[in-house]
Protein backbone atom coordinates (compact mmCIF):
# COMPACT_ATOMS: atom_id res chain seq x y z
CA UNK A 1 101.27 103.95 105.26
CA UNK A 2 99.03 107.01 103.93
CA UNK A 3 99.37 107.13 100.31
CA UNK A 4 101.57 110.51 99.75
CA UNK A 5 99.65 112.53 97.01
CA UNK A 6 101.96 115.44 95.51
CA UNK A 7 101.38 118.59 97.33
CA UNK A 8 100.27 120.57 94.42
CA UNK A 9 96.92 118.48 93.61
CA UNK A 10 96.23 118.87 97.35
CA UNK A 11 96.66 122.61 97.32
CA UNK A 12 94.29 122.42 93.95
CA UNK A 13 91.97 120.22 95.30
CA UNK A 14 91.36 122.44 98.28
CA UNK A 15 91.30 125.72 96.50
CA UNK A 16 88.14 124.11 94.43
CA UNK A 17 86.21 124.18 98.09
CA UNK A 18 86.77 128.29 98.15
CA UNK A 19 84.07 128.80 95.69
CA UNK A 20 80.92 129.10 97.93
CA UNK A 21 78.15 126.79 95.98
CA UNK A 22 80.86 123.70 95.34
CA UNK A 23 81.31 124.02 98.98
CA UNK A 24 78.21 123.99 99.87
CA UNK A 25 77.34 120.84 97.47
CA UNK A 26 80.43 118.66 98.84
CA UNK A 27 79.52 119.87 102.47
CA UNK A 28 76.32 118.40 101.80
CA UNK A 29 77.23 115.17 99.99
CA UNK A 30 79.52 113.90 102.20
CA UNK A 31 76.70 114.58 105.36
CA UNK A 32 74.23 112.12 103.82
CA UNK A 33 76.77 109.32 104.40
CA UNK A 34 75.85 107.54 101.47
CA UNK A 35 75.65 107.87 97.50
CA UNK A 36 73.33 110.49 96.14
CA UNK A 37 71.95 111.99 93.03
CA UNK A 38 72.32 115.27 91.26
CA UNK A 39 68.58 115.56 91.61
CA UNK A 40 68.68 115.63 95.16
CA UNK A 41 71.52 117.15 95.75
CA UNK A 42 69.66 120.24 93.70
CA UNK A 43 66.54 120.15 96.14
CA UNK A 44 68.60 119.76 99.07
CA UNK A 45 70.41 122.67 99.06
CA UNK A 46 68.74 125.31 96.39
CA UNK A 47 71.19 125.03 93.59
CA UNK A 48 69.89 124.61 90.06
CA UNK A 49 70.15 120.84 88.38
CA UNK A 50 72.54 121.98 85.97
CA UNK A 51 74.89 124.08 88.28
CA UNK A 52 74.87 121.24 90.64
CA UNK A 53 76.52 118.56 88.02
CA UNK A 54 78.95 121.01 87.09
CA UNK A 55 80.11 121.02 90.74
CA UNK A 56 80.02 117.51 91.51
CA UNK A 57 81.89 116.53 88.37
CA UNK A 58 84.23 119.29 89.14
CA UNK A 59 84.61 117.74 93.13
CA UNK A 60 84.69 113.68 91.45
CA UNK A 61 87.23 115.02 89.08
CA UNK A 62 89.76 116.06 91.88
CA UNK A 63 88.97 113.22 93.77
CA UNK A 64 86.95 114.86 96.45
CA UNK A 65 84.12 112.88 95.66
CA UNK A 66 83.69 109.44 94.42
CA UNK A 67 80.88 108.08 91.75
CA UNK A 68 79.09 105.03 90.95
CA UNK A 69 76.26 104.32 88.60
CA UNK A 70 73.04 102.78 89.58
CA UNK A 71 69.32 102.99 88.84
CA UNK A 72 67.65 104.38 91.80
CA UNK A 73 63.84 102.71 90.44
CA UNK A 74 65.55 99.14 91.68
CA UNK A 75 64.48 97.72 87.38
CA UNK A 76 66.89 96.16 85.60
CA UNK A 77 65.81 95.15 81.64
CA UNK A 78 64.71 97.01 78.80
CA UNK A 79 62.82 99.98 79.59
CA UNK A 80 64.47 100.32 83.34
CA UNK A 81 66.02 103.57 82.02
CA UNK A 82 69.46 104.42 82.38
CA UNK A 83 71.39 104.55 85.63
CA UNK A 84 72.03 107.56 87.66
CA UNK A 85 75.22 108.89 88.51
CA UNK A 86 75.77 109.17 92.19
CA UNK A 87 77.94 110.97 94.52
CA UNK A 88 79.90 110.13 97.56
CA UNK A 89 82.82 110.94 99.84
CA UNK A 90 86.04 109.66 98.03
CA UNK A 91 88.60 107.54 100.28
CA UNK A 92 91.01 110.26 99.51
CA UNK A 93 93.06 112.30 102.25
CA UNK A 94 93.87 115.45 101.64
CA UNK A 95 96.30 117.64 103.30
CA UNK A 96 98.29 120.74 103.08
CA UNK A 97 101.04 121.94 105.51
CA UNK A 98 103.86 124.30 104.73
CA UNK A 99 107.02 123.08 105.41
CA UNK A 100 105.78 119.88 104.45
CA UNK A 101 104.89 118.14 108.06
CA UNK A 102 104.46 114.08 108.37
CA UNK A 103 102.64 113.74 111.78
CA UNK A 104 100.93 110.26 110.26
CA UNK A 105 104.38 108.38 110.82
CA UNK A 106 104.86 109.61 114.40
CA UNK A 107 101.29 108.58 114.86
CA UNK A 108 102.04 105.01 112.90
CA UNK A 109 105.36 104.46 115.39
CA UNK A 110 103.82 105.26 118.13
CA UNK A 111 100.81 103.14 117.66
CA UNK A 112 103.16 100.35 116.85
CA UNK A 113 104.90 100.81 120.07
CA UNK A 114 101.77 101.11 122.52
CA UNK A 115 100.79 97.57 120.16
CA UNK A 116 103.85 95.96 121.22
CA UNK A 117 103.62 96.82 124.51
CA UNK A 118 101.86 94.48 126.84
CA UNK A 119 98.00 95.66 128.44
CA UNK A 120 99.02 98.95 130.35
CA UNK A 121 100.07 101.06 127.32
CA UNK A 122 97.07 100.19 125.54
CA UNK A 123 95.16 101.34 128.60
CA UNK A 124 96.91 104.91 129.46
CA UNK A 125 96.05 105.57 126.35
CA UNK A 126 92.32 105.10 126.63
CA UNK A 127 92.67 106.64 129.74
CA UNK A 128 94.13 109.56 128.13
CA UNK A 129 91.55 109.41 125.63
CA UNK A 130 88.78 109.58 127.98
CA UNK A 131 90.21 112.32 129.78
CA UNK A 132 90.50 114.89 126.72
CA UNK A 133 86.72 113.92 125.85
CA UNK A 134 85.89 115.36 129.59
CA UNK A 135 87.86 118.10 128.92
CA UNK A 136 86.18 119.57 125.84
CA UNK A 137 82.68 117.92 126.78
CA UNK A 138 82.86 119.88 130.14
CA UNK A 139 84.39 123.01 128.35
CA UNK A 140 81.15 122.77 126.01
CA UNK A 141 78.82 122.19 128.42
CA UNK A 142 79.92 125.38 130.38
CA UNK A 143 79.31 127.25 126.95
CA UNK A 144 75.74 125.53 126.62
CA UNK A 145 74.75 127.69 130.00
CA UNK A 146 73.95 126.63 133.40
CA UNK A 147 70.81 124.72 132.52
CA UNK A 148 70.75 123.39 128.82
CA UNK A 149 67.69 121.67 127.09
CA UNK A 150 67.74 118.41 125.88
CA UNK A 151 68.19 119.88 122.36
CA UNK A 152 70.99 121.95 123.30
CA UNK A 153 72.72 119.21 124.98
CA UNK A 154 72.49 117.03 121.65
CA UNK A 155 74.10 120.05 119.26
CA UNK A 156 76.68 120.70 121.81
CA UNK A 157 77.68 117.16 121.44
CA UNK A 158 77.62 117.69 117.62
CA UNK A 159 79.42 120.75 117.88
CA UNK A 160 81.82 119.29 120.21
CA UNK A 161 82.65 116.38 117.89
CA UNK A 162 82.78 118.20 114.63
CA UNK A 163 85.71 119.91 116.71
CA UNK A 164 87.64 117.29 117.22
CA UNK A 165 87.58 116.29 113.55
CA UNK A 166 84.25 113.92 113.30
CA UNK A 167 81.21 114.09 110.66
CA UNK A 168 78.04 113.27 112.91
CA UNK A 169 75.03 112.07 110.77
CA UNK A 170 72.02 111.47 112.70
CA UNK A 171 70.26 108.39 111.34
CA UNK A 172 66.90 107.25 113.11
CA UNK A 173 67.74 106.84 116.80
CA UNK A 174 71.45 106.79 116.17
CA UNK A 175 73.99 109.18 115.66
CA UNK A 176 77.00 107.62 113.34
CA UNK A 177 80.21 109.26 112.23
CA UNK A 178 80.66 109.68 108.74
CA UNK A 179 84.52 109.91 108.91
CA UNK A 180 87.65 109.09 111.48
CA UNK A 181 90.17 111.35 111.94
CA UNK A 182 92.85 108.56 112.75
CA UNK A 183 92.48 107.01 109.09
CA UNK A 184 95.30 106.68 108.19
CA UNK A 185 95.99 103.97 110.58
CA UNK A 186 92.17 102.14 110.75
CA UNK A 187 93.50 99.45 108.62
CA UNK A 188 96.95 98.44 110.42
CA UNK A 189 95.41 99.70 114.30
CA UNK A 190 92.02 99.26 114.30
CA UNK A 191 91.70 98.31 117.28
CA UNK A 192 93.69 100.57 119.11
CA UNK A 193 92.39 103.05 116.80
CA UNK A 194 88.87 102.26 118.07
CA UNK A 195 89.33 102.01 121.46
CA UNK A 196 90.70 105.60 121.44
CA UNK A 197 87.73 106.64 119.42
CA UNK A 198 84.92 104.66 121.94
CA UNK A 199 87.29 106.18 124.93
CA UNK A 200 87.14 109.99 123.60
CA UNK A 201 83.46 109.78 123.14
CA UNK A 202 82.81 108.45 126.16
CA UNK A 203 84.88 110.91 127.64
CA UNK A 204 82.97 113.91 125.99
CA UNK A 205 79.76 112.43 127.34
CA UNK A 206 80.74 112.28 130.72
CA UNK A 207 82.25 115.87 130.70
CA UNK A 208 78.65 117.04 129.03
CA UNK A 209 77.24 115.19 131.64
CA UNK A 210 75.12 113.63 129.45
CA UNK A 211 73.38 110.63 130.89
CA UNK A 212 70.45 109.67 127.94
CA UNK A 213 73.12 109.18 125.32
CA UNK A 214 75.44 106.35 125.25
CA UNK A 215 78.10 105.48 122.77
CA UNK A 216 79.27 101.74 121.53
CA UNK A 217 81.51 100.46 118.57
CA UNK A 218 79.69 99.86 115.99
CA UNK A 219 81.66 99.22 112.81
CA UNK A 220 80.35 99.87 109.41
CA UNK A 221 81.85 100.13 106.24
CA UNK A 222 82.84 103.91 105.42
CA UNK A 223 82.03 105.21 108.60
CA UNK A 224 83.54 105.61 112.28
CA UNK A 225 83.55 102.68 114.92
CA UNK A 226 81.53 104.47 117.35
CA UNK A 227 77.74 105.37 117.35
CA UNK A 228 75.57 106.87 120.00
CA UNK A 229 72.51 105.75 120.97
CA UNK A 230 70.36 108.92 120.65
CA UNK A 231 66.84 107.27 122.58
């Protein structure tokens, strides 16, 4: 089960995003889908060196964002310098709802019921997965106009996933997820889990109508199981 953080850090935790800059910062961190330093954090997004570890601490502290230390020149030994503190998404979930609302145990029965449950299940429900991809790919693709560019058809897919919950980062050729929505129950359904997840984006492909782009499972650590093949 989701570890059950008490209500009140959550609230704090998300009242530290309201401040524009740290927003901005954390937005940006947890894009790059991998650890990064406060120097290019600072060039990335225009915020002075020192205003920028302020933030970061501030967002590590709260557990919004996770550190390591490393040095970035590769040396080890006397005169490699000293490591560099580096920023990342934290494994944390964090949620608010008032009345306090539980949704990831109906989700965690019900995937243990469709797991129980002999082929069909499994199936409607990557049937029903595909289906609401179609859905909101065709609803997008009727917003992207009658005839959209290549280009627009790519940031309506982006647009269209970040939606339905999903970080795209576009590395190289490939366009990865930097988070899943369904989380909470990766480790005891992942394979359910990702066969919704490959269903859905198949599903929003077809309903963009989007033949260049394909999407496969793909598992990495810290990311989604599904990537798209961009070329």
């Amino acid at each position: 089960m989701t570890d059950v953080r008490p209500a009140t850090g959550d609230i704090d935790a998300i009242a530290l995003l309201d401040e524009p800059v740290r927003r901005t910062l954390y937005e940006w961190v947890v894009r790059q889908g991998r650890p990064v330093g406060r120097d290019e954090a600072s060039a990335a997004t225009g915020v002075s060196r020192g205003l920028t570890a302020f933030h970061l601490d501030r967002l590590a502290k709260a557990g919004l964002l996770a550190t390591e230390f490393r040095r970035l020149s590769g040396k080890t030994g006397p005169g490699a310098g000293r490591p560099s503190k580096l920023y990342m998404r934290s494994d944390r979930d964090v949620s608010v709802s008032l009345p306090s609302r539980r949704y990831d145990i109906a989700a965690e029965l019900m995937a243990e019921a469709l797991e129980d449950a002999s082929g069909p299940p499994t199936r409607s429900l990557q049937d029903a997965a595909h289906r609401m991809g179609e859905e909101v790919g065709s609803a997008a693709r009727m917003a992207a106009g009658p005839r959209p560019t290549e280009s627009g058809r790519r940031e309506a897919l982006v647009e269209t996933l970040e939606e339905r919950g999903y970080e795209p980062l576009e590395q190289g050729g490939t366009l990865r997820l930097g988070n899943c929505p369904f989380h909470a129950l990766v480790d005891d359904h992942r394979d359910l889990v990702c066969g919704m997840n490959l269903a859905l984006a198949e599903g929003i492909l077809d309903g963009l109508g989007e033949e260049r782009i394909s999407a496969r499972l793909d598992r990495q650590p810290g990311l989604c199981c599904v990537a798209f093949d961009l070329e």
